[in-house]
N, C-alpha and C. Protein backbone atom coordinates (compact mmCIF):
# COMPACT_ATOMS: atom_id res chain seq x y z
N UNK A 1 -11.75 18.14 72.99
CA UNK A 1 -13.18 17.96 73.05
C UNK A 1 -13.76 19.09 73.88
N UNK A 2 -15.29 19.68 73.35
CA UNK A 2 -15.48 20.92 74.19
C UNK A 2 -15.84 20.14 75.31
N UNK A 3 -16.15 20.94 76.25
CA UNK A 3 -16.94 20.91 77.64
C UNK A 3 -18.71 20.09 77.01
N UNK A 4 -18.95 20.73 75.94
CA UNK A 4 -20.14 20.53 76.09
C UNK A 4 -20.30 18.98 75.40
N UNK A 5 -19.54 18.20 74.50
CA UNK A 5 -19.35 17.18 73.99
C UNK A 5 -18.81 15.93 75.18
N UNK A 6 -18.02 16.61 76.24
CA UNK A 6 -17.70 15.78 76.63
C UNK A 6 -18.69 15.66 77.52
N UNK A 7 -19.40 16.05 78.02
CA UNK A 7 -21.00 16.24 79.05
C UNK A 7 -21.91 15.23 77.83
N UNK A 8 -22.29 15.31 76.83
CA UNK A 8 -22.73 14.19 76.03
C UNK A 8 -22.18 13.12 76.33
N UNK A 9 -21.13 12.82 76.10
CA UNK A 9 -20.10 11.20 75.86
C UNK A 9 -20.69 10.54 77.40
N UNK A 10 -20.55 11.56 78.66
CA UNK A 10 -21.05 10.78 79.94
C UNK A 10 -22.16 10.49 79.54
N UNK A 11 -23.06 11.57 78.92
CA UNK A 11 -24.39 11.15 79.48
C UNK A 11 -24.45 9.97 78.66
N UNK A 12 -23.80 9.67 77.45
CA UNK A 12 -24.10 8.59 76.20
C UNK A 12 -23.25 7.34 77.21
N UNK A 13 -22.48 6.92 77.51
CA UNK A 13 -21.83 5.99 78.32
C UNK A 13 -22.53 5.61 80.28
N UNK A 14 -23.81 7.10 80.41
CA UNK A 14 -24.32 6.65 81.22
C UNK A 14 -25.51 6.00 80.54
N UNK A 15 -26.22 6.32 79.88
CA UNK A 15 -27.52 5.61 79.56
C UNK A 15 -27.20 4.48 78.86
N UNK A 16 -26.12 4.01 78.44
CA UNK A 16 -25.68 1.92 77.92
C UNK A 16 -25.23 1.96 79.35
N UNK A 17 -24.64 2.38 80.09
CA UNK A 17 -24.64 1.74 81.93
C UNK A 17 -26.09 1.05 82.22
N UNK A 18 -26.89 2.07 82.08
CA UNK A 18 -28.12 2.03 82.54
C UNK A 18 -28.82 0.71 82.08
N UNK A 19 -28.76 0.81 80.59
CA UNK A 19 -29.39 0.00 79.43
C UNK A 19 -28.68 -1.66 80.23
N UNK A 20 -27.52 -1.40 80.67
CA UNK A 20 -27.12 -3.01 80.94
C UNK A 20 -27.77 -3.50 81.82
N UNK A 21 -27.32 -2.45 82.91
CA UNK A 21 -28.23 -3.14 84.11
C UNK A 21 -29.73 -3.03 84.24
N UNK A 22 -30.14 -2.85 83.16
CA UNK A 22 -31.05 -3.00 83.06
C UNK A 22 -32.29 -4.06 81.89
N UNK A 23 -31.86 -3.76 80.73
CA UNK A 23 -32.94 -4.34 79.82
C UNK A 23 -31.75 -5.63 79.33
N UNK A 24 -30.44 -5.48 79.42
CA UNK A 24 -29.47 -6.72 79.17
C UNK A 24 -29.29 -7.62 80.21
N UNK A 25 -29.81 -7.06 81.32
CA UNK A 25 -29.22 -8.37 82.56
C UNK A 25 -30.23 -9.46 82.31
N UNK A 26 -29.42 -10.17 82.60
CA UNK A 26 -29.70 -12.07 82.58
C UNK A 26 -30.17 -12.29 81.34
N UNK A 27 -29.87 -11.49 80.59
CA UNK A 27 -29.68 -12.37 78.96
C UNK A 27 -29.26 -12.73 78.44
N UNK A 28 -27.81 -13.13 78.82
CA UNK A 28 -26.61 -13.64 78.53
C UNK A 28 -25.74 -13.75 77.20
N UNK A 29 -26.15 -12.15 77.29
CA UNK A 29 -25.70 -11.84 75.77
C UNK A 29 -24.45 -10.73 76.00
N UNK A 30 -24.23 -10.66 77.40
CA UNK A 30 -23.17 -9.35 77.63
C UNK A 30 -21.79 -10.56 77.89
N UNK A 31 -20.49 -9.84 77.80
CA UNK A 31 -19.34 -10.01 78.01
C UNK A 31 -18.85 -9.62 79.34
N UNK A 32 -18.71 -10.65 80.29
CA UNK A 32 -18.74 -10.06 81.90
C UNK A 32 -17.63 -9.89 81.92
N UNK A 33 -16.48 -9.56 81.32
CA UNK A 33 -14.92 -8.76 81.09
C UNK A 33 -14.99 -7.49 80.16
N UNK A 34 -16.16 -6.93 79.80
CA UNK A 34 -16.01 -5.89 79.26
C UNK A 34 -16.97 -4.62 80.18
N UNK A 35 -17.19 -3.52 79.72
CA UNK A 35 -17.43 -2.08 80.05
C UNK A 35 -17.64 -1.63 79.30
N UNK A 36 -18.78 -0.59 79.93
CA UNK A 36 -19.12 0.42 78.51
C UNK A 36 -18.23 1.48 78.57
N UNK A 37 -17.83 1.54 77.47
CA UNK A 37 -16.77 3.04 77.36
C UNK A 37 -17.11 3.67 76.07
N UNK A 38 -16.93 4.89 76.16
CA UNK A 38 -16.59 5.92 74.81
C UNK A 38 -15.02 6.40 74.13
N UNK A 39 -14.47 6.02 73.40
CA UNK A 39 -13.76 6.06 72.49
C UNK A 39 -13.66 7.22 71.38
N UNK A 40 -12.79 8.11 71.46
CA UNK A 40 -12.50 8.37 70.00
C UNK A 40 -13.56 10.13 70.32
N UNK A 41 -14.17 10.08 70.51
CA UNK A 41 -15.40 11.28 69.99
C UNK A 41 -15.01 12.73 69.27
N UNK A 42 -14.93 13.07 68.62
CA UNK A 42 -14.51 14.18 68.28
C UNK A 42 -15.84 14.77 67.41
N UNK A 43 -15.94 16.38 66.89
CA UNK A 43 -16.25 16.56 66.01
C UNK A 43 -16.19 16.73 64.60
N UNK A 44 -17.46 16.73 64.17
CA UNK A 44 -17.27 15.82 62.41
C UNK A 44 -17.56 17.16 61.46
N UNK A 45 -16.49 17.59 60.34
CA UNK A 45 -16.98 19.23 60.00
C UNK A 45 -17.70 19.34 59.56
N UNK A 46 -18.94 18.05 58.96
CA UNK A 46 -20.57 19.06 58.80
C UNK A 46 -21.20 18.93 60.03
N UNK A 47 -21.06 18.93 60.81
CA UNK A 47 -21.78 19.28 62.38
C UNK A 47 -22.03 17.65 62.72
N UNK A 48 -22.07 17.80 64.02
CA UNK A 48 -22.33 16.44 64.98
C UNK A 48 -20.50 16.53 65.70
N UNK A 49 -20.85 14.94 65.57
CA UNK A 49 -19.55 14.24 66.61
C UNK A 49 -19.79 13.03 66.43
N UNK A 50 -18.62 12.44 66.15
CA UNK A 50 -18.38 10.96 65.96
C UNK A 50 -17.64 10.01 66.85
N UNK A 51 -17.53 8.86 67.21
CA UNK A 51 -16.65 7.90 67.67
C UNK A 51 -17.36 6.50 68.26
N UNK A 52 -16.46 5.85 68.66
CA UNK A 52 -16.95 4.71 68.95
C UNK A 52 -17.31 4.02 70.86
N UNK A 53 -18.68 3.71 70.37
CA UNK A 53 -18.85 2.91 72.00
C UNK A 53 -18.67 1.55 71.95
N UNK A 54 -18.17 0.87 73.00
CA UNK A 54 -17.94 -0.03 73.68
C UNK A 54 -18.88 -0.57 74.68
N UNK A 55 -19.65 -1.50 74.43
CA UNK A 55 -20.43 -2.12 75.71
C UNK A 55 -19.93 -3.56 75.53
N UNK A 56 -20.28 -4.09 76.80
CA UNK A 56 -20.68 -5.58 76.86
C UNK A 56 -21.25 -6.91 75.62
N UNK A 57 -21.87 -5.96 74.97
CA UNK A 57 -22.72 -6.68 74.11
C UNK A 57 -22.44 -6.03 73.06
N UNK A 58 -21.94 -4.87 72.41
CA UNK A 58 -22.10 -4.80 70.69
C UNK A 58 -20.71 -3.68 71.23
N UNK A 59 -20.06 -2.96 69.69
CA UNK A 59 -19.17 -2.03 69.53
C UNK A 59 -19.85 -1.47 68.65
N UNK A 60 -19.95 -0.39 68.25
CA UNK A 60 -20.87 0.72 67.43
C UNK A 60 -20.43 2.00 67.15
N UNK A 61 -19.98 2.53 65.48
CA UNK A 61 -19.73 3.53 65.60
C UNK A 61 -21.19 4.53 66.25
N UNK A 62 -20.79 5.56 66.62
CA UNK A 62 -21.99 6.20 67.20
C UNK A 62 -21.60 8.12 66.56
N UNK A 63 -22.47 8.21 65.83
CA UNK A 63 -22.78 9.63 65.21
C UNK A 63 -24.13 10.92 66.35
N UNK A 64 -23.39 11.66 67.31
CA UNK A 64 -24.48 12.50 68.20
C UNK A 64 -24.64 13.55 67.12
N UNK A 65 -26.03 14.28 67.33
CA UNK A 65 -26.24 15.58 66.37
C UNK A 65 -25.79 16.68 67.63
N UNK A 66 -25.79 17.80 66.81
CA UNK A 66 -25.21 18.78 67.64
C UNK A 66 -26.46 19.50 68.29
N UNK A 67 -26.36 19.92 69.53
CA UNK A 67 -27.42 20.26 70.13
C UNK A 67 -27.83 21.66 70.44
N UNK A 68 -26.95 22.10 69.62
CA UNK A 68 -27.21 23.94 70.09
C UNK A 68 -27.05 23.81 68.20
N UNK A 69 -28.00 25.29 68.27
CA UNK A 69 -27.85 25.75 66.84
C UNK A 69 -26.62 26.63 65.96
N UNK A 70 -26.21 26.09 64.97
CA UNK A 70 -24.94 26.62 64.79
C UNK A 70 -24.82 26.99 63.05
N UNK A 71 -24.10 28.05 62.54
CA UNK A 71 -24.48 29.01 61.71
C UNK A 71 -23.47 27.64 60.36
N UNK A 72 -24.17 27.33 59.24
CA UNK A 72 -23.57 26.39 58.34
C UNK A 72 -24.78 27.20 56.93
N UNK A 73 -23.81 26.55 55.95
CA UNK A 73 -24.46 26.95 54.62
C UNK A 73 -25.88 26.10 54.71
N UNK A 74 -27.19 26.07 53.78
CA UNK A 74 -28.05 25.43 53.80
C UNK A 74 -27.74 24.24 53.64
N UNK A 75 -27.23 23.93 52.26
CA UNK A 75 -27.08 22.75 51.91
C UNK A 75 -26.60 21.49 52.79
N UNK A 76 -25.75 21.95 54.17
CA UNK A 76 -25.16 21.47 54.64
C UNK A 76 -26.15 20.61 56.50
N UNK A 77 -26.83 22.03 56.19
CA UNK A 77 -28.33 21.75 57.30
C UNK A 77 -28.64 20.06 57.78
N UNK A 78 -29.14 19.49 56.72
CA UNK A 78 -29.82 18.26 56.31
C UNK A 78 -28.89 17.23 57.34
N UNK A 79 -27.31 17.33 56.99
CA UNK A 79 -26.60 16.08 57.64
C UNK A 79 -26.28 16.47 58.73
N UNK A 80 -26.23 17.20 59.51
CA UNK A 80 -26.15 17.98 60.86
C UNK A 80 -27.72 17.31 61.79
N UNK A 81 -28.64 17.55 60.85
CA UNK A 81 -30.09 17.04 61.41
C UNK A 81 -29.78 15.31 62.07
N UNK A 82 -30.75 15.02 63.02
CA UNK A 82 -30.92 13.34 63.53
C UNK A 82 -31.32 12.55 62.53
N UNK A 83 -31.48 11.18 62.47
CA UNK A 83 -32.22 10.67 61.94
C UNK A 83 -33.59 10.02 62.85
N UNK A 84 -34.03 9.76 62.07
CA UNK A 84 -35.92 8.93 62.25
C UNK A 84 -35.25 7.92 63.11
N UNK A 85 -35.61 7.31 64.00
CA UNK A 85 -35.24 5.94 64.21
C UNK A 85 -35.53 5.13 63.08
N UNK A 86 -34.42 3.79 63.32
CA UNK A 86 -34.75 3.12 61.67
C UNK A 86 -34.78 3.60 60.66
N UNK A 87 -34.49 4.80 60.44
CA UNK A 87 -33.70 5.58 59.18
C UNK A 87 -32.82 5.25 59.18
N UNK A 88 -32.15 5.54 57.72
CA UNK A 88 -30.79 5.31 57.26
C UNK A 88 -30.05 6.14 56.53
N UNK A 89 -29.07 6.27 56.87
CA UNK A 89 -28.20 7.60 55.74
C UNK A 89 -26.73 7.27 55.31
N UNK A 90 -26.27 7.61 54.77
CA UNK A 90 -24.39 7.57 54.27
C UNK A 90 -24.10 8.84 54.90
N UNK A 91 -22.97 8.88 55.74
CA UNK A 91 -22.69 9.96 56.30
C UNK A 91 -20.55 9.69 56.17
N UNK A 92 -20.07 11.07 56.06
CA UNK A 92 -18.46 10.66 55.26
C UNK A 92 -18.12 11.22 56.90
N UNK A 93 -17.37 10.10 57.47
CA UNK A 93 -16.19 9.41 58.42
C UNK A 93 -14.68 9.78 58.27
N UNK A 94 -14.10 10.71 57.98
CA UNK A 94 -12.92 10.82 57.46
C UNK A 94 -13.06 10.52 55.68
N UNK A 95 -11.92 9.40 55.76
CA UNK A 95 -12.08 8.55 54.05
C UNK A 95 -12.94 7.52 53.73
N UNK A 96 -14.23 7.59 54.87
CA UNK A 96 -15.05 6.70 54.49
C UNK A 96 -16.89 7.26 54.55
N UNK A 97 -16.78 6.28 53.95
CA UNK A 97 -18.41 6.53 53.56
C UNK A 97 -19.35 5.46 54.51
N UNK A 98 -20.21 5.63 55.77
CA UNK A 98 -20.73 4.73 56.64
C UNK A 98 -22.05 4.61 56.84
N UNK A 99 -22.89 3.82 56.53
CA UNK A 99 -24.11 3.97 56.52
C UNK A 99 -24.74 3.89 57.99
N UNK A 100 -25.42 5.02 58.38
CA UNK A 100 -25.75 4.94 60.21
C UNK A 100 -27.39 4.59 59.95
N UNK A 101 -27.70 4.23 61.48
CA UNK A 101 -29.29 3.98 61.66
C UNK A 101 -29.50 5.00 62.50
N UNK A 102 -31.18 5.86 62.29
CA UNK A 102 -31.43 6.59 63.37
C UNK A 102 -31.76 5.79 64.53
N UNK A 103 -31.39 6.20 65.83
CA UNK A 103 -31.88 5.89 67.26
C UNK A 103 -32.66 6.91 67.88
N UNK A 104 -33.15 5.99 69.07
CA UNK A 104 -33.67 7.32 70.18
C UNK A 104 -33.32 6.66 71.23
N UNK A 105 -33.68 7.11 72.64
CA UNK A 105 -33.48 6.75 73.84
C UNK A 105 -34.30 8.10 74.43
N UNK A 106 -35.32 7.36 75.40
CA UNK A 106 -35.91 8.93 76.20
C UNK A 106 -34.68 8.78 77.44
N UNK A 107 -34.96 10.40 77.38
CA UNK A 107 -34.00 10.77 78.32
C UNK A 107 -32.58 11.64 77.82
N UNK A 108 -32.40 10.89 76.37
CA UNK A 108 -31.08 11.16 76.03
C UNK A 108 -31.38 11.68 74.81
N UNK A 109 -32.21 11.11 73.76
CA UNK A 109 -32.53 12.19 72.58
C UNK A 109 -32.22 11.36 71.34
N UNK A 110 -31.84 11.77 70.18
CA UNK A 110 -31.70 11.16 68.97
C UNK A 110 -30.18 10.80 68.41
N UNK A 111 -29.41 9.84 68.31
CA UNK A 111 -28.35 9.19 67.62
C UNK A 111 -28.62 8.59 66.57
N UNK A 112 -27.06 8.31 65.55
CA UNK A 112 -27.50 7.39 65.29
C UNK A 112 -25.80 6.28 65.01
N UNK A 113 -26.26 5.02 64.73
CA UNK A 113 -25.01 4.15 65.01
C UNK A 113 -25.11 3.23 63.57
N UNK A 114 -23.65 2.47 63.71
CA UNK A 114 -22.97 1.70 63.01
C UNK A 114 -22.48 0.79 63.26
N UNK A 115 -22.78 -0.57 63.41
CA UNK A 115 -22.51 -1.95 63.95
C UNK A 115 -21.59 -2.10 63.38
N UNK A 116 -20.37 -2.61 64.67
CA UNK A 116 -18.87 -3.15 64.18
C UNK A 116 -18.89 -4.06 64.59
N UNK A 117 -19.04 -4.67 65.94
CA UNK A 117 -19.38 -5.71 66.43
C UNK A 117 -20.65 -6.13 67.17
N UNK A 118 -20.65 -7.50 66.98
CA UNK A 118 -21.95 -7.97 67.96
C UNK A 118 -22.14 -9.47 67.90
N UNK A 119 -22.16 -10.21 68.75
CA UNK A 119 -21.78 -10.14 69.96
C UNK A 119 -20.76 -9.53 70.42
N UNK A 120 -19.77 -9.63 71.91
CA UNK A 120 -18.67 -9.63 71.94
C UNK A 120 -18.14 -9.99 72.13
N UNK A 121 -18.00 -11.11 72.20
CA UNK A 121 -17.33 -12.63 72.80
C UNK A 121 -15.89 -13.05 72.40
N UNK A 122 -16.04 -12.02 71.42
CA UNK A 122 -14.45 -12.54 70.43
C UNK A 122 -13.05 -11.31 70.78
N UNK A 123 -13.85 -11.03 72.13
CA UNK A 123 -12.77 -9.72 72.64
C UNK A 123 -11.97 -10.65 74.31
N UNK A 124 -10.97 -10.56 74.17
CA UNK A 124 -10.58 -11.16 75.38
C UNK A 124 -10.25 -10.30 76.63
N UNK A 125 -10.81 -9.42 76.35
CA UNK A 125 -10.62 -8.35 77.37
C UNK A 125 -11.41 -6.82 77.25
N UNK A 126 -11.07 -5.71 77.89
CA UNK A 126 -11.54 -4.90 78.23
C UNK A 126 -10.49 -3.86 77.13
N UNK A 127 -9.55 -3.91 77.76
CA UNK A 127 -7.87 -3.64 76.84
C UNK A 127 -8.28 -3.58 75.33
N UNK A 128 -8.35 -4.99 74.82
CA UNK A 128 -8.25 -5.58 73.64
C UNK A 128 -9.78 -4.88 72.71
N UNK A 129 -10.67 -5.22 73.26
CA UNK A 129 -12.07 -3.77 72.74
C UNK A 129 -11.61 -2.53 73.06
N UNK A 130 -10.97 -1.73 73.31
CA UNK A 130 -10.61 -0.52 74.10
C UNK A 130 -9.45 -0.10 72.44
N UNK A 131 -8.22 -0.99 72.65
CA UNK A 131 -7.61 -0.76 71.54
C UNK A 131 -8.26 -0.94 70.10
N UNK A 132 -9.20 -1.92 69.94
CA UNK A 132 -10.28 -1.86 68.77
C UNK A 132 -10.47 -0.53 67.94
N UNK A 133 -11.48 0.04 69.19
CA UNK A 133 -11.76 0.94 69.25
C UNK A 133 -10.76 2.24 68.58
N UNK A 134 -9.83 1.89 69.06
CA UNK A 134 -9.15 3.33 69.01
C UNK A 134 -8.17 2.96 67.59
N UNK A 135 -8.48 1.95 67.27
CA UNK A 135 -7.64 1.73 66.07
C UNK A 135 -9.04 1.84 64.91
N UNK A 136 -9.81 1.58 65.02
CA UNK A 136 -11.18 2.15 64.13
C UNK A 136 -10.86 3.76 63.84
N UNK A 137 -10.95 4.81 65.39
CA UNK A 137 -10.59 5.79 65.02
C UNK A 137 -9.78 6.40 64.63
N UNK A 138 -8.75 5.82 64.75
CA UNK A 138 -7.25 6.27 64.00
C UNK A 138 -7.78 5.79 62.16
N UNK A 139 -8.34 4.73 61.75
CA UNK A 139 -8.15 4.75 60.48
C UNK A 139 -9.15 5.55 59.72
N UNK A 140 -10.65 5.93 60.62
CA UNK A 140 -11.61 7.35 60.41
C UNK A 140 -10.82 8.59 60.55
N UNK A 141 -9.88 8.44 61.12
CA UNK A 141 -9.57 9.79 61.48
C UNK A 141 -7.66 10.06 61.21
N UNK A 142 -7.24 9.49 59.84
CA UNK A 142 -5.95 9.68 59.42
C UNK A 142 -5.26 11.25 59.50
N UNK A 143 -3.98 10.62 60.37
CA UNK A 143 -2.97 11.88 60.52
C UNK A 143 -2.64 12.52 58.92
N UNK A 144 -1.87 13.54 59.22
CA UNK A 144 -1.27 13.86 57.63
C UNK A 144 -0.27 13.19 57.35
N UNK A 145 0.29 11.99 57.94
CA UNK A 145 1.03 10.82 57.00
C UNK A 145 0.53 10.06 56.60
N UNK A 146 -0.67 9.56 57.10
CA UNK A 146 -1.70 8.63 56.35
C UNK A 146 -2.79 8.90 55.66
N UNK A 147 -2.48 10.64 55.13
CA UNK A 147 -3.60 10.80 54.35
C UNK A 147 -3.04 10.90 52.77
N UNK A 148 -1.41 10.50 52.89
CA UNK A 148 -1.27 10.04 51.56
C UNK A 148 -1.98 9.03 51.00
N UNK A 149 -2.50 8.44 51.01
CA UNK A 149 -2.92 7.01 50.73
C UNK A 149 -2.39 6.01 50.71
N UNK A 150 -1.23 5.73 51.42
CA UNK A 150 -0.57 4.35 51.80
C UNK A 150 -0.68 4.42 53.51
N UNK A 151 -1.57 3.55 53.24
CA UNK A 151 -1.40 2.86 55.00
C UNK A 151 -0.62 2.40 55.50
N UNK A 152 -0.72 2.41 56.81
CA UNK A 152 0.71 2.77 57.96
C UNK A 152 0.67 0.92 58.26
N UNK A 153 1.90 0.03 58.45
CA UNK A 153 1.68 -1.21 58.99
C UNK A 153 0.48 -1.27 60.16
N UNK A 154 0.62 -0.42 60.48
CA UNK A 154 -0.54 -0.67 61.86
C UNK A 154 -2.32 -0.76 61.68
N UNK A 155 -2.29 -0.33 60.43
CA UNK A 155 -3.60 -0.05 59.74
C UNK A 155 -4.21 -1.13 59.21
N UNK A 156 -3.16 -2.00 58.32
CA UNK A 156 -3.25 -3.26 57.43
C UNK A 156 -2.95 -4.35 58.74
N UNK A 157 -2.20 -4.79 59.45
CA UNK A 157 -2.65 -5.42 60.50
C UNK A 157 -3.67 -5.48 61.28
N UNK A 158 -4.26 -4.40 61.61
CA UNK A 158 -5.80 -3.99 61.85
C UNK A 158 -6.97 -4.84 60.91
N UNK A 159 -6.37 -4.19 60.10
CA UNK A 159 -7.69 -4.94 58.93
C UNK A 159 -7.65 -6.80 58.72
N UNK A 160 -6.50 -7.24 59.05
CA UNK A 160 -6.59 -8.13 58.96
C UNK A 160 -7.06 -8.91 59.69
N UNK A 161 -6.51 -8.32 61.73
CA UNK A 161 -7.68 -8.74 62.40
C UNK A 161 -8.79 -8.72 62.24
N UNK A 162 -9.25 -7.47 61.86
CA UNK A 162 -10.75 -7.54 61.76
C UNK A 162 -11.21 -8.98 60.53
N UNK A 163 -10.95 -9.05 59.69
CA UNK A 163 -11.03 -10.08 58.54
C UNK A 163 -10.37 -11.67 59.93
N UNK A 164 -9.41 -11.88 60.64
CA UNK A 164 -9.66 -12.73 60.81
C UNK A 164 -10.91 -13.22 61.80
N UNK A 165 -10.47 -12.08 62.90
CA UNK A 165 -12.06 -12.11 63.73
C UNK A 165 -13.46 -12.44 62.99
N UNK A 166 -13.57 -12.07 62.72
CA UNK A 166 -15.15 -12.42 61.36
C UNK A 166 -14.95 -13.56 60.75
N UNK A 167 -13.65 -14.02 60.28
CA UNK A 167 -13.83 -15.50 59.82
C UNK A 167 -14.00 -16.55 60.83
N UNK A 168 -13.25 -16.38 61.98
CA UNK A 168 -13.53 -17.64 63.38
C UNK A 168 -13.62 -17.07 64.21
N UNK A 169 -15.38 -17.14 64.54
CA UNK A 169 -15.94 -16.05 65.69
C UNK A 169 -15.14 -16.77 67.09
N UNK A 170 -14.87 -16.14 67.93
CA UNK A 170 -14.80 -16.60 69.56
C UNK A 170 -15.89 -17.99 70.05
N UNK A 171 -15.35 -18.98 70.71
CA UNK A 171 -16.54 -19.54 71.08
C UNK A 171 -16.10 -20.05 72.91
N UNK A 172 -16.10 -19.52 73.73
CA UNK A 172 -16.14 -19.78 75.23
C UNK A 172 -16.27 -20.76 75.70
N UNK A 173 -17.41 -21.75 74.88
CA UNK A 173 -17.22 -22.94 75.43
C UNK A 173 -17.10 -24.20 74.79
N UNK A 174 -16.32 -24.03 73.46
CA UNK A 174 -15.71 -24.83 72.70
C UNK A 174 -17.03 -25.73 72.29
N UNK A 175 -17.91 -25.46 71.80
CA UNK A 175 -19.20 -25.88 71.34
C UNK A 175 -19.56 -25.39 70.50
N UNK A 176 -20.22 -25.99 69.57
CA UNK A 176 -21.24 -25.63 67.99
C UNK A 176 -21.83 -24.21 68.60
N UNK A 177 -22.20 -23.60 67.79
CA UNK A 177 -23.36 -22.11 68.09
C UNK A 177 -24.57 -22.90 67.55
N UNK A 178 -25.45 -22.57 68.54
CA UNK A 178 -26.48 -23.49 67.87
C UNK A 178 -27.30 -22.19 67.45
N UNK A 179 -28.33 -23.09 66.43
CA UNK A 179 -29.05 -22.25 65.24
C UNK A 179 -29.98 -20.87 66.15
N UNK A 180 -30.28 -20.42 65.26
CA UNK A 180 -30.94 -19.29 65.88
C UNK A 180 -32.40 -20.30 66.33
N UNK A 181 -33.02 -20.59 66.04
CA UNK A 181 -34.40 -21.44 66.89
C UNK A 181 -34.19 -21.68 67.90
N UNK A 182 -32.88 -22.72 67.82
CA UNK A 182 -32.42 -23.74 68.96
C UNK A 182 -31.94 -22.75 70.08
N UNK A 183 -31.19 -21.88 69.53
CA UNK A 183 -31.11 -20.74 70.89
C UNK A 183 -31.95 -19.70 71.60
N UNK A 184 -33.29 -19.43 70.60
CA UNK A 184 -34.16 -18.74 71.51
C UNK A 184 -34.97 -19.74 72.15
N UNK A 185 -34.93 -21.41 71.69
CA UNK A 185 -36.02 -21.73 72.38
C UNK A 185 -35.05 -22.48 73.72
N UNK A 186 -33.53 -21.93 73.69
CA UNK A 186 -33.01 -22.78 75.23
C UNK A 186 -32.80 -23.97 74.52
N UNK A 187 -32.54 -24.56 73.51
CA UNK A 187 -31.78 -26.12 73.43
C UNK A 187 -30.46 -25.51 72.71
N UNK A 188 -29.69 -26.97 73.04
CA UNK A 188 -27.88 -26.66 72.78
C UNK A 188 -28.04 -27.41 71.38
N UNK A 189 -26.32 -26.76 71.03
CA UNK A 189 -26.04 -27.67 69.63
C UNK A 189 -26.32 -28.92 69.66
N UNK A 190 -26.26 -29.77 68.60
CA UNK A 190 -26.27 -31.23 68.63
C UNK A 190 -24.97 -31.94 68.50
């Protein structure tokens, strides 16, 4: 990773620091066993940098644009560019195709991301999101044995977590999730 990417990743892992203690506290939507971390980041060969963050509250692939100007064919211009906030684009991940949202943040500038998780409740640790993470980027980012197209056992076990996680979310306190009404207005399951 250059010098200058990895000076991004802080500043991107300081401003979700920030964001917690700040616009997330006492909303009780963060995971008080997790951390924000950056994962994975590398650069992507039509310009930017890719990988995955880790907070308290969501996992997100996260796509930075590149911030110095750098010499590419025209055609290629366009996906190098930010998006709008609340824009949307397909942008190619290795062997995949990922649809990102534009962001902003003052202070920090224009991203944009890809919801993997959210809540995070269904992570039992810090470890356990951490390896997530890095197993997302290993399957964005296949060695030259796995770019035959047979996946490695470690890949298809992956996927299956992910498939079981999504079928039986985490629940902490062995209680119904109550409906979305019932939880913004503060009443419990029935």
């Amino acid at each position: 990773m250059s010098t200058r990417l990895a000076a991004r990743v802080r500043e991107l892992e300081h401003l979700f620091r920030r964001i917690e203690a700040t616009r997330m506290a006492g909303l009780g939507l963060t995971h008080p066993l997790l951390a924000v971390a950056a994962v994975g980041f590398a650069p992507e060969p039509v310009g930017g940098a890719a990988g995955v963050l880790v907070t308290p509250w969501f996992m997100n692939l996260v796509w930075l644009p590149d911030d110095e100007p750098c010499e590419r064919m025209a055609d290629e211009v366009p996906a190098a560019m930010p998006l709008a906030t609340g824009a949307s684009r397909s942008r190619r991940i290795g062997p995949e195709t990922i649809e990102f949202l534009g962001a902003h943040e003052a202070g920090f500038g224009a991203f944009e991301t890809c919801s993997l998780f959210s809540p995070m409740f269904e992570f039992t640790d810090q470890a356990a999101a951490l390896a997530t993470a890095e197993a997302v980027m290993q399957l964005l980012r296949p060695g030259p044995a796995q770019a035959t197209g047979a996946p490695p056992a470690a890949a298809e076990r992956f996927g299956q977590a992910i498939e079981k996680l999504r079928a039986a979310p985490f629940d902490p306190l062995g209680e119904p999730a109550p409906a979305r009404r019932a939880f913004l207005l503060g009443r419990r399951a029935a």
